[in-house]
C-alpha atoms as a PDB file:
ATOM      1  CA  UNK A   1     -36.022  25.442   6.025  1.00  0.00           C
ATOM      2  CA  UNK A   2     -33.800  28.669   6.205  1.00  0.00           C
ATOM      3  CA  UNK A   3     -30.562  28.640   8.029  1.00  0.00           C
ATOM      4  CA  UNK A   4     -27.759  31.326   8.668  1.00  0.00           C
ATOM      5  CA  UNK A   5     -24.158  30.611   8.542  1.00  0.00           C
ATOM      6  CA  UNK A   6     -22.001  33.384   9.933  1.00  0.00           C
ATOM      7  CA  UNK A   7     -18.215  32.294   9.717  1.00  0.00           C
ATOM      8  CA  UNK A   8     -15.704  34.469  10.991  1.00  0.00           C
ATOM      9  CA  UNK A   9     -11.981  34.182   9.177  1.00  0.00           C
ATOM     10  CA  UNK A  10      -8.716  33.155  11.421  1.00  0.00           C
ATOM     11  CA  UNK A  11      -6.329  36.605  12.065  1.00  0.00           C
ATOM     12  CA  UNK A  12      -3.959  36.739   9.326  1.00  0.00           C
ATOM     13  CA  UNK A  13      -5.772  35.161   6.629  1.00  0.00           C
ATOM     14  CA  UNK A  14      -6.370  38.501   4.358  1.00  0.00           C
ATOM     15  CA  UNK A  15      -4.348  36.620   1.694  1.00  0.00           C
ATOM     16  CA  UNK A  16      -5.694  33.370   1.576  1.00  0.00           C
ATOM     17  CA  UNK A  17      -9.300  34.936   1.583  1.00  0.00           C
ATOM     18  CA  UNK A  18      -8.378  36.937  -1.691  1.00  0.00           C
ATOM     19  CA  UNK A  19      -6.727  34.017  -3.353  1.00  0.00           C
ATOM     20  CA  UNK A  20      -9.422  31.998  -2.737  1.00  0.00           C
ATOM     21  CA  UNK A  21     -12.451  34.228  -2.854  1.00  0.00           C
ATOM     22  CA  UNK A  22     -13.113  33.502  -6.621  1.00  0.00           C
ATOM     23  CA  UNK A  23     -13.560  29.350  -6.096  1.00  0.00           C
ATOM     24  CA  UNK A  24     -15.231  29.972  -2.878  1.00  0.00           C
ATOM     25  CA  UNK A  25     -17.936  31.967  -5.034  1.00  0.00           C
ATOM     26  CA  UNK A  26     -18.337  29.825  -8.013  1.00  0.00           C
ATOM     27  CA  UNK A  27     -18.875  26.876  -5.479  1.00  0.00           C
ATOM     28  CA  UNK A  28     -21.666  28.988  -3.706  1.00  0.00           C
ATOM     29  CA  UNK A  29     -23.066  29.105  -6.808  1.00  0.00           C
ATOM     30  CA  UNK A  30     -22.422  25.638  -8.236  1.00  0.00           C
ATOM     31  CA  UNK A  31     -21.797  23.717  -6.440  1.00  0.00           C
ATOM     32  CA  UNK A  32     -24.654  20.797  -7.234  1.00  0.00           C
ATOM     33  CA  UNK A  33     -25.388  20.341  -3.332  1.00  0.00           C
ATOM     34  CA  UNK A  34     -28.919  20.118  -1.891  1.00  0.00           C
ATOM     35  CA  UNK A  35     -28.503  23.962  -0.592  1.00  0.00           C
ATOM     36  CA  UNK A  36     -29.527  26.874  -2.393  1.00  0.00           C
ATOM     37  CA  UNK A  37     -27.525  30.289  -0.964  1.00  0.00           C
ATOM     38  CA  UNK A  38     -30.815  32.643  -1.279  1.00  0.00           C
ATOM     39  CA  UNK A  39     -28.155  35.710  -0.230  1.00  0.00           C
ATOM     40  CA  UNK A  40     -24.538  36.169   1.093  1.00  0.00           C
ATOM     41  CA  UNK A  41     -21.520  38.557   1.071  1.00  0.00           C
ATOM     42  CA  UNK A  42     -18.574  38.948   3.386  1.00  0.00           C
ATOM     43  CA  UNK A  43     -18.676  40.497   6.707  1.00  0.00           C
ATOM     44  CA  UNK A  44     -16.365  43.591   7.669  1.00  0.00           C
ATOM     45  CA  UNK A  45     -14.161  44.697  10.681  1.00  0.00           C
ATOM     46  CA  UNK A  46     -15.499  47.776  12.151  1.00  0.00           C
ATOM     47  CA  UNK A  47     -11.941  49.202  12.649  1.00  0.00           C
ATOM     48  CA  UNK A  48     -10.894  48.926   8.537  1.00  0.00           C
ATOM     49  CA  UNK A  49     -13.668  47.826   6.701  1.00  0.00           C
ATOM     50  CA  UNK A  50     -11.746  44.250   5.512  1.00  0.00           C
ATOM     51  CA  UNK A  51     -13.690  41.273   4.988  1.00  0.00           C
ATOM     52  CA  UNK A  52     -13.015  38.932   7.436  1.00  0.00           C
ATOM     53  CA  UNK A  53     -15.447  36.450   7.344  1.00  0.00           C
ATOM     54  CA  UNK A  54     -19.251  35.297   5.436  1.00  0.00           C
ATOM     55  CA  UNK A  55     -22.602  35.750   6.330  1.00  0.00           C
ATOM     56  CA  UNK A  56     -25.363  33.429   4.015  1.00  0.00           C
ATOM     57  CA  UNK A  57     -28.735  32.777   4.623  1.00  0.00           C
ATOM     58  CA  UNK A  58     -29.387  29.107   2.425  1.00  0.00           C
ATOM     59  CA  UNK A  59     -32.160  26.856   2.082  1.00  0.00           C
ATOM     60  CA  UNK A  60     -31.619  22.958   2.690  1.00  0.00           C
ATOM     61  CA  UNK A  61     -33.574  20.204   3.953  1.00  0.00           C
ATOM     62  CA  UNK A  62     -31.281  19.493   7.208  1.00  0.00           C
ATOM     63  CA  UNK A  63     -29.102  20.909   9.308  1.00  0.00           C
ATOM     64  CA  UNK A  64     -26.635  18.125   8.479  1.00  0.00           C
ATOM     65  CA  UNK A  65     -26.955  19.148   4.195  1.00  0.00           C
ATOM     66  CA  UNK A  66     -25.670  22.840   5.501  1.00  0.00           C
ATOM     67  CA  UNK A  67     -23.008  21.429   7.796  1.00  0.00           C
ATOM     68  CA  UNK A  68     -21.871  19.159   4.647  1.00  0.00           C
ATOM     69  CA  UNK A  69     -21.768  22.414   2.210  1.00  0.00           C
ATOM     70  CA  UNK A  70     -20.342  24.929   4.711  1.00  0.00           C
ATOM     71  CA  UNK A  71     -17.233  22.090   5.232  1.00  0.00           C
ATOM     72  CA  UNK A  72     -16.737  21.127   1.679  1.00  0.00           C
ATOM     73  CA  UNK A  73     -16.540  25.161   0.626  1.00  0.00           C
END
């Protein structure tokens, strides 16, 4: 089955995002979990264009195997 996961960053966490946003890919990637990410990228505030949060569209077996990847990213 296909599911979307649209997550939407905390205000203020610009810096955190960037210093994370390399280990937050490779796990996407990598990450040896039942859930294949068929596409993602960040989402965008309207007002400046910064990324403030993910959109991905994955494939799993279960809700509960996207819930498990989502909160171990």
């Amino acid at each position: 089955m296909y599911f979307v996961v649209f997550a939407t960053d905390r205000p203020g966490m610009q810096a955190l995002r960037d210093e994370i946003r390399p280990a937050h890919r490779h796990y996407l990637r990598h990450s040896g979990h039942p859930v294949t990410v068929c596409l993602g990228g960040p989402t965008h505030r309207n007002s400046d264009r910064m990324m403030n949060g993910t959109l991905l569209v994955v494939e799993a077996d279960t809700l509960a195997q996207v819930q498990a990847f989502v909160h171990q990213d």
